[in-house]
N, C-alpha and C. Protein backbone atom coordinates (compact mmCIF):
# COMPACT_ATOMS: atom_id res chain seq x y z
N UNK A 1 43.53 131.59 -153.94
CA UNK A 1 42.71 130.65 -154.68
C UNK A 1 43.03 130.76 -156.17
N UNK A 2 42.74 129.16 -156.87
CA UNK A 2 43.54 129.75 -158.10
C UNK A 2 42.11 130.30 -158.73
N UNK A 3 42.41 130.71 -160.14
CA UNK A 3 42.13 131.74 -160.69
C UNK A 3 41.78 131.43 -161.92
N UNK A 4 40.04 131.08 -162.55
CA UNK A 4 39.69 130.53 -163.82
C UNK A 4 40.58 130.95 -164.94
N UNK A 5 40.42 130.47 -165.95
CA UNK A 5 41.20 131.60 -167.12
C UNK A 5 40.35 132.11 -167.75
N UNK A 6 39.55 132.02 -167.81
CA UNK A 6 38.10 132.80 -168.78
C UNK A 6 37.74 134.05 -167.97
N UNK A 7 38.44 134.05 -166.74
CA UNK A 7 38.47 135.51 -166.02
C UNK A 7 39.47 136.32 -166.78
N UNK A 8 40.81 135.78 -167.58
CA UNK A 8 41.80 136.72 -168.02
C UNK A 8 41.77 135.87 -169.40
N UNK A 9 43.00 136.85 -170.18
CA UNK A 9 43.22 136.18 -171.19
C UNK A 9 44.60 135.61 -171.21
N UNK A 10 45.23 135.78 -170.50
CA UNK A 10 46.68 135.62 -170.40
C UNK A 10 46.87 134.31 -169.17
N UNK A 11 47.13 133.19 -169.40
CA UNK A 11 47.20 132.31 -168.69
C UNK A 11 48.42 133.06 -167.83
N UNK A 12 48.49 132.82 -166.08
CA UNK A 12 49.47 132.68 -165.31
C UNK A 12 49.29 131.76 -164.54
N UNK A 13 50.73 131.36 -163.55
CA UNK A 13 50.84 130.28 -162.31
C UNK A 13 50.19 130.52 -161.93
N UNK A 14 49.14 129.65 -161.06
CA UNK A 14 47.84 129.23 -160.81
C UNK A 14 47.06 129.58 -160.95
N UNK A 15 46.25 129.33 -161.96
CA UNK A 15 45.48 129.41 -162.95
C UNK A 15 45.51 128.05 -163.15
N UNK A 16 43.73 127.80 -163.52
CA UNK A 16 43.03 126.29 -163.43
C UNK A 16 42.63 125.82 -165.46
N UNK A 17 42.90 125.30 -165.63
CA UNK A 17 42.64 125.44 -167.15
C UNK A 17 42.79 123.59 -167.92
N UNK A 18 41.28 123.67 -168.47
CA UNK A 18 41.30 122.02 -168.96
C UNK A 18 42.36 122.11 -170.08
N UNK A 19 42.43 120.73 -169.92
CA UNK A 19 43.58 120.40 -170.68
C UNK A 19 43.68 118.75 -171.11
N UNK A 20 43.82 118.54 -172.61
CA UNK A 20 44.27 116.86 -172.49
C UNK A 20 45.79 116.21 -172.35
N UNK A 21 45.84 116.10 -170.80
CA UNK A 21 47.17 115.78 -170.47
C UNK A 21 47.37 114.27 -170.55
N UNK A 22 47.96 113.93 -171.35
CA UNK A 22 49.02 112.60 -171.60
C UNK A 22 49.66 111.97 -170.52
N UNK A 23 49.26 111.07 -169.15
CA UNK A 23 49.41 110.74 -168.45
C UNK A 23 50.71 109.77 -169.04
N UNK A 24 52.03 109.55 -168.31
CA UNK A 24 53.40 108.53 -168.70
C UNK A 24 52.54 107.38 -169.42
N UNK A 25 52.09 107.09 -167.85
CA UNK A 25 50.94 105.49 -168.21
C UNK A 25 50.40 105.47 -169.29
N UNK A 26 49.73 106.59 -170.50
CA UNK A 26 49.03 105.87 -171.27
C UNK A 26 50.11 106.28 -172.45
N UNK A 27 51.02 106.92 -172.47
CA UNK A 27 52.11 107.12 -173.78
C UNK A 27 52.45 105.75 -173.67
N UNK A 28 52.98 104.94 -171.91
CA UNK A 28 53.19 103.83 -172.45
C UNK A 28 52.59 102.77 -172.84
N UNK A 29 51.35 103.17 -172.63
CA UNK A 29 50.05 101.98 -173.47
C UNK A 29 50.57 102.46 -175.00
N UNK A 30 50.87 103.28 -175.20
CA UNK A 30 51.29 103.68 -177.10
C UNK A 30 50.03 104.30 -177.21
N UNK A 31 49.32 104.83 -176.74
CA UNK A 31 48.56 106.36 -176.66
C UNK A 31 49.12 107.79 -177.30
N UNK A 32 48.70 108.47 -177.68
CA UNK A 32 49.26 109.72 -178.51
C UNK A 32 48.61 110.82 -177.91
N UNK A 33 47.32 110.37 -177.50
CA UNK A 33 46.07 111.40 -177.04
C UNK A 33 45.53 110.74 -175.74
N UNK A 34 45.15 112.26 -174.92
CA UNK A 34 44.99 111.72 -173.68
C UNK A 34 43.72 111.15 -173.77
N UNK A 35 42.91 110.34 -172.73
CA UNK A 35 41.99 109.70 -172.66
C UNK A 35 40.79 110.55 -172.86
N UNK A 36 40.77 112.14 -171.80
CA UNK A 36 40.05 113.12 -171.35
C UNK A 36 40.77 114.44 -171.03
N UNK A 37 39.89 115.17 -170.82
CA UNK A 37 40.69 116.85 -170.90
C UNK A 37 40.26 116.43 -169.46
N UNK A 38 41.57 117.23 -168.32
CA UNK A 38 41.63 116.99 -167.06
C UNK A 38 41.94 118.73 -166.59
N UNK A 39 41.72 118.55 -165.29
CA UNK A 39 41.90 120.31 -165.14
C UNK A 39 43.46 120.26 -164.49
N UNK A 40 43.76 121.14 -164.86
CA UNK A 40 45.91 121.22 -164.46
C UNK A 40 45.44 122.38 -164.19
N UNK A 41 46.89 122.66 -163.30
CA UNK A 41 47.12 123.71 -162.71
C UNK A 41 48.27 124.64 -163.77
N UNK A 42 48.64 125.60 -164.34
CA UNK A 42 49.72 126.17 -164.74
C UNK A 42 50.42 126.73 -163.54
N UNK A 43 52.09 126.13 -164.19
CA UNK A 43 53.48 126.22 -163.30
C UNK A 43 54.22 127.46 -163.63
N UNK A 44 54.30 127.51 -165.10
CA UNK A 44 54.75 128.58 -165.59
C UNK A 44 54.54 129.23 -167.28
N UNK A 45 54.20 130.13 -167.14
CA UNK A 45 54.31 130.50 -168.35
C UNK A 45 55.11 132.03 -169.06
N UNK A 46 55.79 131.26 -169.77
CA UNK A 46 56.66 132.11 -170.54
C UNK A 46 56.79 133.08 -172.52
N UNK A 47 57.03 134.20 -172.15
CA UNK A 47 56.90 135.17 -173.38
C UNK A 47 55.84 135.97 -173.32
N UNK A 48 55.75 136.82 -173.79
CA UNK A 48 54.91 137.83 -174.15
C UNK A 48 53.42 137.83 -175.00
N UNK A 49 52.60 139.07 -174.54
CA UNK A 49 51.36 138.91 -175.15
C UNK A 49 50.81 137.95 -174.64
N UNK A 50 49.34 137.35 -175.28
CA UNK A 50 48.55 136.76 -174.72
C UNK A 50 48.25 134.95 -174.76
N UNK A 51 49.48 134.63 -175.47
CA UNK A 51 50.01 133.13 -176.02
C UNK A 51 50.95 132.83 -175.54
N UNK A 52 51.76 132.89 -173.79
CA UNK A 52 52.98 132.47 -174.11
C UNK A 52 53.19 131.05 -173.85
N UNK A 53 54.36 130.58 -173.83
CA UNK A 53 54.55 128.95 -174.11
C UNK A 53 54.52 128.35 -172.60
N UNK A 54 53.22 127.81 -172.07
CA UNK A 54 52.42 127.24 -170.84
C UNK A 54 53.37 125.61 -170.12
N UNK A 55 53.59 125.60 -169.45
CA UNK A 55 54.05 124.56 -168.31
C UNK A 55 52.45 124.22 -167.64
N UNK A 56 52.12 122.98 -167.57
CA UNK A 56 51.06 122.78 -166.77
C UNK A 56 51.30 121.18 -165.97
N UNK A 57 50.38 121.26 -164.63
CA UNK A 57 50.65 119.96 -164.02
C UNK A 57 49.30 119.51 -163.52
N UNK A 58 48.82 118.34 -164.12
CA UNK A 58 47.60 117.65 -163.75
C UNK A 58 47.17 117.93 -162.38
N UNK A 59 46.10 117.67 -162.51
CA UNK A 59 44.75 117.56 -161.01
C UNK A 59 44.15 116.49 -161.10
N UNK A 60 43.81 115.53 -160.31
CA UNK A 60 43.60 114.47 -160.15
C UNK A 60 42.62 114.48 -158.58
N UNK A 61 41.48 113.88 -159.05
CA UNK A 61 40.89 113.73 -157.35
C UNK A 61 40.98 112.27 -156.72
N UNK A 62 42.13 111.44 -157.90
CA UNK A 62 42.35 110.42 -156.70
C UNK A 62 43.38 110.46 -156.02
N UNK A 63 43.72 109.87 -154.92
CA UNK A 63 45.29 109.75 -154.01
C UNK A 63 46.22 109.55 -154.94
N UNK A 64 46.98 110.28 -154.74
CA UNK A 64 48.33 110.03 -155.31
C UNK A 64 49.20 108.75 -155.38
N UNK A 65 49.33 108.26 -156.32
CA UNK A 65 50.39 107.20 -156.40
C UNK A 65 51.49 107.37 -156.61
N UNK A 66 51.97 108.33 -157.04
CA UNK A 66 53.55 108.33 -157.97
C UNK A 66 54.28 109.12 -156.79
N UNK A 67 55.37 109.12 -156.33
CA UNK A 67 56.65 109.84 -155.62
C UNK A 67 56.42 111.18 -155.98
N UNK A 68 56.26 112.26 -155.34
CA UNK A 68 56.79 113.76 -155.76
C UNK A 68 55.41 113.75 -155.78
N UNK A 69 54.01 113.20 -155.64
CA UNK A 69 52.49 113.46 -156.45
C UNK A 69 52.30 114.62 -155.07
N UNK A 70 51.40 115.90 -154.72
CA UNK A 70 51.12 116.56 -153.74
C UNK A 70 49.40 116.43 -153.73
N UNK A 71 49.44 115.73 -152.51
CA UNK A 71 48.18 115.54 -151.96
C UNK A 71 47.05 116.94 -151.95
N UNK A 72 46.08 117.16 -152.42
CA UNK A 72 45.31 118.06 -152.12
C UNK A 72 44.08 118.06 -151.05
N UNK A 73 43.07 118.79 -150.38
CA UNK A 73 41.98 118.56 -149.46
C UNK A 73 40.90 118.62 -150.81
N UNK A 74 40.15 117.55 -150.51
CA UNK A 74 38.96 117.92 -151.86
C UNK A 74 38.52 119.21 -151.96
N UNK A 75 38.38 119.62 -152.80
CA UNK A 75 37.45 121.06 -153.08
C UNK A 75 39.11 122.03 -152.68
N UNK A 76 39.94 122.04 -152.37
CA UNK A 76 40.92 123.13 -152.49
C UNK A 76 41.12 124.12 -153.47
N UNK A 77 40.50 123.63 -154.93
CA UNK A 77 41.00 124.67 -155.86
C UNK A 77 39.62 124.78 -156.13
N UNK A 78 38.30 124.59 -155.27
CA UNK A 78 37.31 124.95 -155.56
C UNK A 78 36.29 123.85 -157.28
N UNK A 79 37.24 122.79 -157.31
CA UNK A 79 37.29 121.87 -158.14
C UNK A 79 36.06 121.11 -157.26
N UNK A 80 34.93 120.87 -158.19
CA UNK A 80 33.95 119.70 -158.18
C UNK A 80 34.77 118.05 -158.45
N UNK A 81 34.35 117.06 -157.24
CA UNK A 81 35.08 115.88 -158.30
C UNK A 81 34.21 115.39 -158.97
N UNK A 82 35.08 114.88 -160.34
CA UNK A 82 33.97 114.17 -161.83
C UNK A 82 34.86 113.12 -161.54
């Protein structure tokens, strides 16, 4: 199960952590800033100490639209849907 980050200080792969992710769709509305802070999952994170430089990939509780999107069971990461 993933793993809050306010349990550690050191973000790792899976690990649940809000975030305002920049969906393609709204950079190409000419957006700069995401709409809302969404909860992502971290993929990877790299360097040392308690800052290193974070990879993260959105969570979404609707069906997937896009090619490559991975379906989840509601509540899998223990995620309420908003």
């Amino acid at each position: 199960m993933a793993t809050p980050l306010s349990a550690k200080s050191r973000p790792a792969p899976g690990d649940i952590l809000p975030y305002s992710f920049l969906w393609s769709n709204e950079f190409d509305l000419g957006r700069d800033e995401a709409v809302k802070e969404r909860p992502c999952v971290v993929v990877l994170a790299i360097g040392p100490g308690e800052n290193p430089t974070v990879t993260v990939a959105p969570i979404t509780s609707r069906e997937p639209e896009r090619p490559g999107a991975i379906p989840l069971k509601p509540g899998a990461l223990g995620l309420d849907r908003a």
